[in-house]
Protein backbone atom coordinates (compact mmCIF):
# COMPACT_ATOMS: atom_id res chain seq x y z
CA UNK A 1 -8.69 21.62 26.14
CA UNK A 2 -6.56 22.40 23.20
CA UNK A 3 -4.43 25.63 22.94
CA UNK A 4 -5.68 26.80 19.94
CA UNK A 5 -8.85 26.50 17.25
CA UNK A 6 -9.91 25.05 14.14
CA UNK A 7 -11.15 26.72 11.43
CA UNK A 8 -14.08 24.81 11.12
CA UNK A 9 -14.96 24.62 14.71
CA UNK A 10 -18.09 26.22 15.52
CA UNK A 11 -18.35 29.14 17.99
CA UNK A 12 -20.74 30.93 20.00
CA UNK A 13 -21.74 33.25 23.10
CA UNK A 14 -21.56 31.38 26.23
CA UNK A 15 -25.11 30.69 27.80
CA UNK A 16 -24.00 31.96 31.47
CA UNK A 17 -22.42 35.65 31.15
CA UNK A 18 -23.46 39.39 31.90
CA UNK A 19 -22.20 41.51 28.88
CA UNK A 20 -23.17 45.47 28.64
CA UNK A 21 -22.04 47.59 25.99
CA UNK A 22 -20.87 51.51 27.19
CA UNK A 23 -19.90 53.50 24.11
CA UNK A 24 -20.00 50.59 21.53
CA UNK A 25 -17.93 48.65 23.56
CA UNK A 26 -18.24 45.60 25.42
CA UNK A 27 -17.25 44.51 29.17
CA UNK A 28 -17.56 40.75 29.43
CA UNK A 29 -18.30 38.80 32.78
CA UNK A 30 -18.38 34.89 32.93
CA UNK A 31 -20.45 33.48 35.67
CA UNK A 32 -18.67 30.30 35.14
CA UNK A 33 -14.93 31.62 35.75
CA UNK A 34 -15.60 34.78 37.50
CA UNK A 35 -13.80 36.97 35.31
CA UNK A 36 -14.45 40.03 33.11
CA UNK A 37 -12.77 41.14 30.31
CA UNK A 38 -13.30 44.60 28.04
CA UNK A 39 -13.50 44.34 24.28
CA UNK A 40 -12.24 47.27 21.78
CA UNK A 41 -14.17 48.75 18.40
CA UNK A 42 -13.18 45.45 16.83
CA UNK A 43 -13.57 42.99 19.68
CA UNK A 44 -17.09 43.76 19.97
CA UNK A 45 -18.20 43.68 16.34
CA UNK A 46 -16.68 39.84 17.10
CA UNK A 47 -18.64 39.07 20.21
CA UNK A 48 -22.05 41.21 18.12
CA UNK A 49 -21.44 38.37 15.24
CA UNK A 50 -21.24 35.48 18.23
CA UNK A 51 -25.08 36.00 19.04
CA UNK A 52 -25.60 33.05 16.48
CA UNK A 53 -23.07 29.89 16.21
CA UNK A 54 -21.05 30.53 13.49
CA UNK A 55 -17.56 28.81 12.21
CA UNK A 56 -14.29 30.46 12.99
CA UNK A 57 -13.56 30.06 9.36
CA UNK A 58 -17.04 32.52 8.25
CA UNK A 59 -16.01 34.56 11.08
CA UNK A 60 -13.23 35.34 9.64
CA UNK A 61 -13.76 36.20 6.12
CA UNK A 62 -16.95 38.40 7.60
CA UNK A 63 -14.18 40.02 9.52
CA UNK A 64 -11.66 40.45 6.63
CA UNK A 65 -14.34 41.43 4.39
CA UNK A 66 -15.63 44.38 6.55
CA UNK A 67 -11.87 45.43 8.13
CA UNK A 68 -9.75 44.51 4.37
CA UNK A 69 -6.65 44.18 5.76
CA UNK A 70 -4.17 41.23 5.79
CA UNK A 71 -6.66 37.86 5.53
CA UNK A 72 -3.50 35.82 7.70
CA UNK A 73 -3.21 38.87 10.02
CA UNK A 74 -6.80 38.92 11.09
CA UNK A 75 -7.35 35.71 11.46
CA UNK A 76 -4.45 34.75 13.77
CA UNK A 77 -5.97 37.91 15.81
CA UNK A 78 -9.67 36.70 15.68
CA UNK A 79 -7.95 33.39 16.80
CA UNK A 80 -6.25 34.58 19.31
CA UNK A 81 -9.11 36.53 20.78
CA UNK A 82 -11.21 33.78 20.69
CA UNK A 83 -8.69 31.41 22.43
CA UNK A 84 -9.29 34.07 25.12
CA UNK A 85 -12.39 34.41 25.42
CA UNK A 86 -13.04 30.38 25.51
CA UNK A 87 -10.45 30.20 28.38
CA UNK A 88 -12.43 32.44 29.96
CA UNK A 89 -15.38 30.32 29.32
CA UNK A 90 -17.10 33.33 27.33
CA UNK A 91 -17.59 31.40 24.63
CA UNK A 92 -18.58 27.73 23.71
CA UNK A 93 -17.13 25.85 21.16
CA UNK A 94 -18.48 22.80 19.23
C-alpha cells in the first residue's frame, strides 16, 4: 500500500466501522483493524463529507473553501489525516 495519496484518488467511509459523534465530534472504530481513533472540530467535518466517495482533490478545496487558510497547508493536513485513517482501514480508497 503506498505511503501517501493522490489527488485524484477517490475516498470514502469504510463499509465495516462503528462511528458515534459526542459533542460534534467523532470516535472512530474499525472492525477490520480493531482500532479507534477520535477526530477534532475539523476531523469530523472530513469524515461528515466521506459519507459519499469523493476525490481527495474536491475534498480539499471544500475544505479550503469553508476553513480559508493556506490551500498547501490544508491539504498536506487533510492528506495526512487521511493516510491515517486508511491505515487504519477507516477509509477505502479507489
Amino acid at each position: 500500500m503506498p505511503s501517501t495519496l493522490s489527488l485524484t484518488d477517490t475516498v470514502s467511509r469504510a463499509q465495516k466501522h462503528l462511528a458515534t459523534e459526542v459533542d460534534g465530534n467523532f470516535i472512530l472504530m474499525s472492525i477490520e483493524g480493531g482500532v479507534y481513533c477520535g477526530l477534532d472540530e475539523i476531523g469530523s467535518d472530513i469524515w461528515r463529507r466521506l459519507a459519499r466517495p469523493l476525490t481527495v482533490e474536491a475534498l480539499c478545496q471544500a475544505m479550503a473553501a469553508n476553513y480559508r487558510g493556506d490551500r498547501e497547508q490544508i491539504t498536506a493536513d487533510v492528506l495526512e489525516l487521511l493516510v491515517s485513517l486508511r491505515d487504519q482501514r477507516l477509509i477505502h480508497v479507489g
